[in-house]
N, C-alpha and C. Protein backbone atom coordinates (compact mmCIF):
# COMPACT_ATOMS: atom_id res chain seq x y z
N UNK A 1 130.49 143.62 123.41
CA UNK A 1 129.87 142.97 122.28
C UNK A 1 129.51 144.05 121.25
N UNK A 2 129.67 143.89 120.10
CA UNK A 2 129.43 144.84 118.96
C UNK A 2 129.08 144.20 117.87
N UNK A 3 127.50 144.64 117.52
CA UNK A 3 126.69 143.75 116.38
C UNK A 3 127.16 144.36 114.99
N UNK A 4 127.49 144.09 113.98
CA UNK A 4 127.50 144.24 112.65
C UNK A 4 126.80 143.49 111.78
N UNK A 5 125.65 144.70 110.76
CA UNK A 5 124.72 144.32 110.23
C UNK A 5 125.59 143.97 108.16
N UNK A 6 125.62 142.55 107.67
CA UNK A 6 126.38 142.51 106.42
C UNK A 6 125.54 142.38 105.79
N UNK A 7 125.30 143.01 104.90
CA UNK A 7 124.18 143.20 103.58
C UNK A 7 124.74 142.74 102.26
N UNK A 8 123.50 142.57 101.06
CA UNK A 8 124.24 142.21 99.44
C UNK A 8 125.05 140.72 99.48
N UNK A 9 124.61 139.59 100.62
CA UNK A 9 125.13 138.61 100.43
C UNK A 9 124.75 137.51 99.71
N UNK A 10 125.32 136.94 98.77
CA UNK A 10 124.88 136.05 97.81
C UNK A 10 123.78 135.25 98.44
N UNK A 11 122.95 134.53 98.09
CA UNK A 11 122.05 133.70 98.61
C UNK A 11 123.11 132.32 98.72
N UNK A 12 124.49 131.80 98.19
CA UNK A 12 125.01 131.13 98.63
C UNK A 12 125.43 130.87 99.78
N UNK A 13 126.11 132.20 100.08
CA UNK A 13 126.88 132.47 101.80
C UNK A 13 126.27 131.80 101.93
N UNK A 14 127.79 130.93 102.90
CA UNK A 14 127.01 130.43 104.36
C UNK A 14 127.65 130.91 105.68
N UNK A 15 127.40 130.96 106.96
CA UNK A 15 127.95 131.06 108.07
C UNK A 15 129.22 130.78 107.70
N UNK A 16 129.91 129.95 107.70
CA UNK A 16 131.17 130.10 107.51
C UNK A 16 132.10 130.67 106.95
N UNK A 17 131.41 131.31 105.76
CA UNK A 17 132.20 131.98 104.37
C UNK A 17 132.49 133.43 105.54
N UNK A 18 131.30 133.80 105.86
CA UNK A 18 131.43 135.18 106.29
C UNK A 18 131.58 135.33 108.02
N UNK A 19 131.93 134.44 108.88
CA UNK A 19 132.72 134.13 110.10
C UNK A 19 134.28 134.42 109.41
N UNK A 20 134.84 133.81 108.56
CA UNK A 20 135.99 133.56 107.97
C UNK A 20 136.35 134.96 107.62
N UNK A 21 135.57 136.05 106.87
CA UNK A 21 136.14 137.18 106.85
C UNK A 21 136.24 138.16 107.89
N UNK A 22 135.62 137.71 108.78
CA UNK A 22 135.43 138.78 110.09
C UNK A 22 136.62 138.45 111.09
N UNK A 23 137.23 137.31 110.90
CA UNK A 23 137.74 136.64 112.05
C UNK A 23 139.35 136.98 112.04
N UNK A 24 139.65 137.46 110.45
CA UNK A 24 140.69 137.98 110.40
C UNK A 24 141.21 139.41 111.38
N UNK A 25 139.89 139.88 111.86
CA UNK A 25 139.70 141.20 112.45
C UNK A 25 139.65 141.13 113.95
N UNK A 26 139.04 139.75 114.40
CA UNK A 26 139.14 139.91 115.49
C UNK A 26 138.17 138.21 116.17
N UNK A 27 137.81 138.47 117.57
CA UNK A 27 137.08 137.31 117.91
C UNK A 27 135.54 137.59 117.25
N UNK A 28 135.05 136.44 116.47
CA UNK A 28 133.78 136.17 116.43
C UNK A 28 133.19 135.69 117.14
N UNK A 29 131.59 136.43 117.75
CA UNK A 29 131.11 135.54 118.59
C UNK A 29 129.94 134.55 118.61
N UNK A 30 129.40 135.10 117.40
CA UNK A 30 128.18 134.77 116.37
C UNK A 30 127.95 135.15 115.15
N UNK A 31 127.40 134.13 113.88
CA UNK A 31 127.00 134.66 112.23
C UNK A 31 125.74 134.48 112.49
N UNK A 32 124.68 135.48 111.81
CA UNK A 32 123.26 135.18 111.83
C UNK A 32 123.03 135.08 110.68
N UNK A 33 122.71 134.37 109.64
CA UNK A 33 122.19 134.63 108.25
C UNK A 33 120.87 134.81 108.26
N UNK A 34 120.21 135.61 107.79
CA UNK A 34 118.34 135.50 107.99
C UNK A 34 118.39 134.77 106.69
N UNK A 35 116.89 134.37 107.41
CA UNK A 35 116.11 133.55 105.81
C UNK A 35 114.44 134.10 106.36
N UNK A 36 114.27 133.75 105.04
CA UNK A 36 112.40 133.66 105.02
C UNK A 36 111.90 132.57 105.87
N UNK A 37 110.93 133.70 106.69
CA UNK A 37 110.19 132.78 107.78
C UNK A 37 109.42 131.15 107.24
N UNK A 38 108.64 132.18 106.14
CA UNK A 38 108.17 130.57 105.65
C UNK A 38 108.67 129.72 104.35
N UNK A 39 109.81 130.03 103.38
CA UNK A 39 110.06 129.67 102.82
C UNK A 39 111.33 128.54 103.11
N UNK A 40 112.21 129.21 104.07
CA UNK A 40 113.87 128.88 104.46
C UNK A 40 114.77 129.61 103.75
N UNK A 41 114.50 129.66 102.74
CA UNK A 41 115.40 130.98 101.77
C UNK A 41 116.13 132.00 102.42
N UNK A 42 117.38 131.84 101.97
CA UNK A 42 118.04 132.95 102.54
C UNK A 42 117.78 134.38 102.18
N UNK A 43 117.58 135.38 102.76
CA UNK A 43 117.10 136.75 102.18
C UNK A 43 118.60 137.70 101.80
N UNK A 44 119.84 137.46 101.93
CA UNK A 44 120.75 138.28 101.51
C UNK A 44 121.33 138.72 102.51
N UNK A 45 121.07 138.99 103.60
CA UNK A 45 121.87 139.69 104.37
C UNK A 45 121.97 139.16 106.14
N UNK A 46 122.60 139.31 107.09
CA UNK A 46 122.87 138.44 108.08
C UNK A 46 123.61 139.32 108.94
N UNK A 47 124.01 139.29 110.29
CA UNK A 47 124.85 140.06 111.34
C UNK A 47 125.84 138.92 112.28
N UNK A 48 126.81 139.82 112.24
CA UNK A 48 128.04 139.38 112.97
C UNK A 48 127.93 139.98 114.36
N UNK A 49 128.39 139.07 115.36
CA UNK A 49 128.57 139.52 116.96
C UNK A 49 129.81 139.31 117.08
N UNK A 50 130.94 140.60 117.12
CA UNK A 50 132.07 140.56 117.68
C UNK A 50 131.83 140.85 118.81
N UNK A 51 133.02 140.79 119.95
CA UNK A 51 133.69 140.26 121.33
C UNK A 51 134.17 141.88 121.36
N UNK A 52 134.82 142.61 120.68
CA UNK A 52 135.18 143.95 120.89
C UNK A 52 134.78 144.95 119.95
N UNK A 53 134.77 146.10 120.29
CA UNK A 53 133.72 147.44 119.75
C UNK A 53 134.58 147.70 118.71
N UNK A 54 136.13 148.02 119.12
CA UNK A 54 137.10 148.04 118.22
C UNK A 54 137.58 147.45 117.16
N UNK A 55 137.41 146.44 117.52
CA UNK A 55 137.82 145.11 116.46
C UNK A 55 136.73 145.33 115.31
N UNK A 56 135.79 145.27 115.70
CA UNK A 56 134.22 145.35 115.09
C UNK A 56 134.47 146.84 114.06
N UNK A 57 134.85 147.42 114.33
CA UNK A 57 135.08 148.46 113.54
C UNK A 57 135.87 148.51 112.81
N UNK A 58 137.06 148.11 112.91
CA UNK A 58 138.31 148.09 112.23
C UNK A 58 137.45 146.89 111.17
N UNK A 59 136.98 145.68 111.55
CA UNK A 59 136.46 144.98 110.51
C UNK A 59 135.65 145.18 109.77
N UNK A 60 134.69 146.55 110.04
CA UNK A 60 133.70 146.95 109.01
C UNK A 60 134.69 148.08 107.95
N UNK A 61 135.45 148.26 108.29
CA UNK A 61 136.36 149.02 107.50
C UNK A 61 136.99 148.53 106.36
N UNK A 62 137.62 147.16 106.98
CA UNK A 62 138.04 146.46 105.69
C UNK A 62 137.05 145.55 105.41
N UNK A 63 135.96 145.57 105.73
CA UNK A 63 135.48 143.77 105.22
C UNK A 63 134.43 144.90 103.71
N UNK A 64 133.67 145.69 104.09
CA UNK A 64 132.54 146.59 103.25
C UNK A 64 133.24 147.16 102.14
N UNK A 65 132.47 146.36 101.19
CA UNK A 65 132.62 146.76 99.72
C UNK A 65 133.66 145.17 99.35
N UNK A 66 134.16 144.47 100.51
CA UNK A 66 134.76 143.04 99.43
C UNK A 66 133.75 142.07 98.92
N UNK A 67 134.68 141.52 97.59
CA UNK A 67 133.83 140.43 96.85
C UNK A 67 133.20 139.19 97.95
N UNK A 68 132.03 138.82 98.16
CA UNK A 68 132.06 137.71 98.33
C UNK A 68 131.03 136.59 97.83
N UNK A 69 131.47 135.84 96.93
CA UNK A 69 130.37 135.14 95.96
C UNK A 69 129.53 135.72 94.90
N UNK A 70 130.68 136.51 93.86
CA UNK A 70 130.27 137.72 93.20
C UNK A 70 129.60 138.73 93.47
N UNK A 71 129.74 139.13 94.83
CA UNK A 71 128.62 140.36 94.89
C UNK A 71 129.49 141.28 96.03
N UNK A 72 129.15 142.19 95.73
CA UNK A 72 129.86 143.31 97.13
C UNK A 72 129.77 143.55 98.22
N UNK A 73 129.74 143.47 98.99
CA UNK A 73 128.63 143.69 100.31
C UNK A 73 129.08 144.60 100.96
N UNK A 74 127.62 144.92 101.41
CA UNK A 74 127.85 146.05 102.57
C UNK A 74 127.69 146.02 103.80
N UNK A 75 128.27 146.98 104.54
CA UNK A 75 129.04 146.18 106.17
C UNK A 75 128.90 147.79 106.76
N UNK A 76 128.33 147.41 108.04
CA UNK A 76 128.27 148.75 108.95
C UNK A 76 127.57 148.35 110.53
N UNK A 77 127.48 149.10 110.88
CA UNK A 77 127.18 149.07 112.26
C UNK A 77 125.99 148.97 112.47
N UNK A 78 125.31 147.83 112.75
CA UNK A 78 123.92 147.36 112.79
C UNK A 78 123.17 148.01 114.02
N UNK A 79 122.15 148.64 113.59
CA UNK A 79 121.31 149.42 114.76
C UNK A 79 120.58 148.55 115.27
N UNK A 80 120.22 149.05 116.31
CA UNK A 80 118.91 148.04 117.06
C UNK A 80 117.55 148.51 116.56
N UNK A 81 117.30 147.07 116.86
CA UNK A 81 115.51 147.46 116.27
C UNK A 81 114.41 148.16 116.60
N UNK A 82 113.87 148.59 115.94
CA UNK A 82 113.14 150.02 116.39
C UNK A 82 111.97 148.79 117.07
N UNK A 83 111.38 149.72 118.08
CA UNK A 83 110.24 148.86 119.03
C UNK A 83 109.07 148.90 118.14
N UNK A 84 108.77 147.82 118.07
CA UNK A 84 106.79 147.70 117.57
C UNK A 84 106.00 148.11 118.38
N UNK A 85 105.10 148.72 117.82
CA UNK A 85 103.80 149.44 118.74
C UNK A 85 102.43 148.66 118.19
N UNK A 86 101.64 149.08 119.24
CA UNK A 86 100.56 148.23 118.97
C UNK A 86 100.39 146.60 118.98
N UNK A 87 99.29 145.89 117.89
CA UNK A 87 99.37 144.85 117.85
C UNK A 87 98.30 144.41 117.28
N UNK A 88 98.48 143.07 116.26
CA UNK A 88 96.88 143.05 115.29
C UNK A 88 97.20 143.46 114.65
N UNK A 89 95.95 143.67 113.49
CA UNK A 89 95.76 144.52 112.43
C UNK A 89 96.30 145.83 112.23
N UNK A 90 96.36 146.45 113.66
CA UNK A 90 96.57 147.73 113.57
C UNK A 90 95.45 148.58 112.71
N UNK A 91 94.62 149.12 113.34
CA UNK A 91 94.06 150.44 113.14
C UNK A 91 92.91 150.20 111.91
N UNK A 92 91.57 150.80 111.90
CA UNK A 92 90.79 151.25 110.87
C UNK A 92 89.81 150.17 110.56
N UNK A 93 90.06 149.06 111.15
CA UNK A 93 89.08 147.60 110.67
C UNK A 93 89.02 147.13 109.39
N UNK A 94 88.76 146.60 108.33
CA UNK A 94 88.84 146.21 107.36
C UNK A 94 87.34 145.91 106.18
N UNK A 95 86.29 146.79 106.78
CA UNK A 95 85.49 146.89 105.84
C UNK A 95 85.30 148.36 104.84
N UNK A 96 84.38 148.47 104.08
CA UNK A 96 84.20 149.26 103.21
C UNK A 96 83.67 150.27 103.80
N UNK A 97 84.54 151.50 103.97
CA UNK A 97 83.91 153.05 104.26
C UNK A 97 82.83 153.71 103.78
N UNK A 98 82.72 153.51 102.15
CA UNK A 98 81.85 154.05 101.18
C UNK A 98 80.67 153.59 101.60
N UNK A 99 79.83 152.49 102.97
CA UNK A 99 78.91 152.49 102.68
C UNK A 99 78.29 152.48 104.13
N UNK A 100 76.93 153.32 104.18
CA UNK A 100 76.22 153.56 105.45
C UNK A 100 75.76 153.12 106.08
């Protein structure tokens, strides 16, 4: 399995537009489009799950930098997410220092 992270995507894309360019490359196994948690809005950018490491590559090769829905996008090898630490507020409390 090999994740690819596609960036600069129109707020039109949909799953299908951009399954359709990947698929020329190889098996798709999933489109993720993100959106805003609380709005639904799509935020621009989304990840592909290819079936092979290879394929996945060869498709970030040709797919990064094509038009899709007037805009260019960018295509690369999606890292994993860095771990969250902590939890809450995180750190320092939230009142005024300046006073004794």
């Amino acid at each position: 399995m090999f994740n690819i992270y596609v960036g600069n995507l129109s707020f039109d894309s949909t799953e299908e537009d951009v399954r359709g360019l990947f698929e020329a490359h190889g098996e798709v196994l999933k489109v993720n489009l993100i959106t805003d948690r609380d709005t639904g809005r799509p935020r621009g950018f989304g990840f592909v799950e290819m079936a092979d490491a290879d394929q996945g590559r060869t498709a970030i090769e040709q797919v990064n930098g094509n038009d899709l829905g007037g805009r260019s996008l960018t295509v690369n090898e999606a890292k994993p997410r860095a771990a969250r630490t902590g939890g809450g507020a995180g750190g320092g409390g939230g009142g005024r220092r300046d006073r004794w």
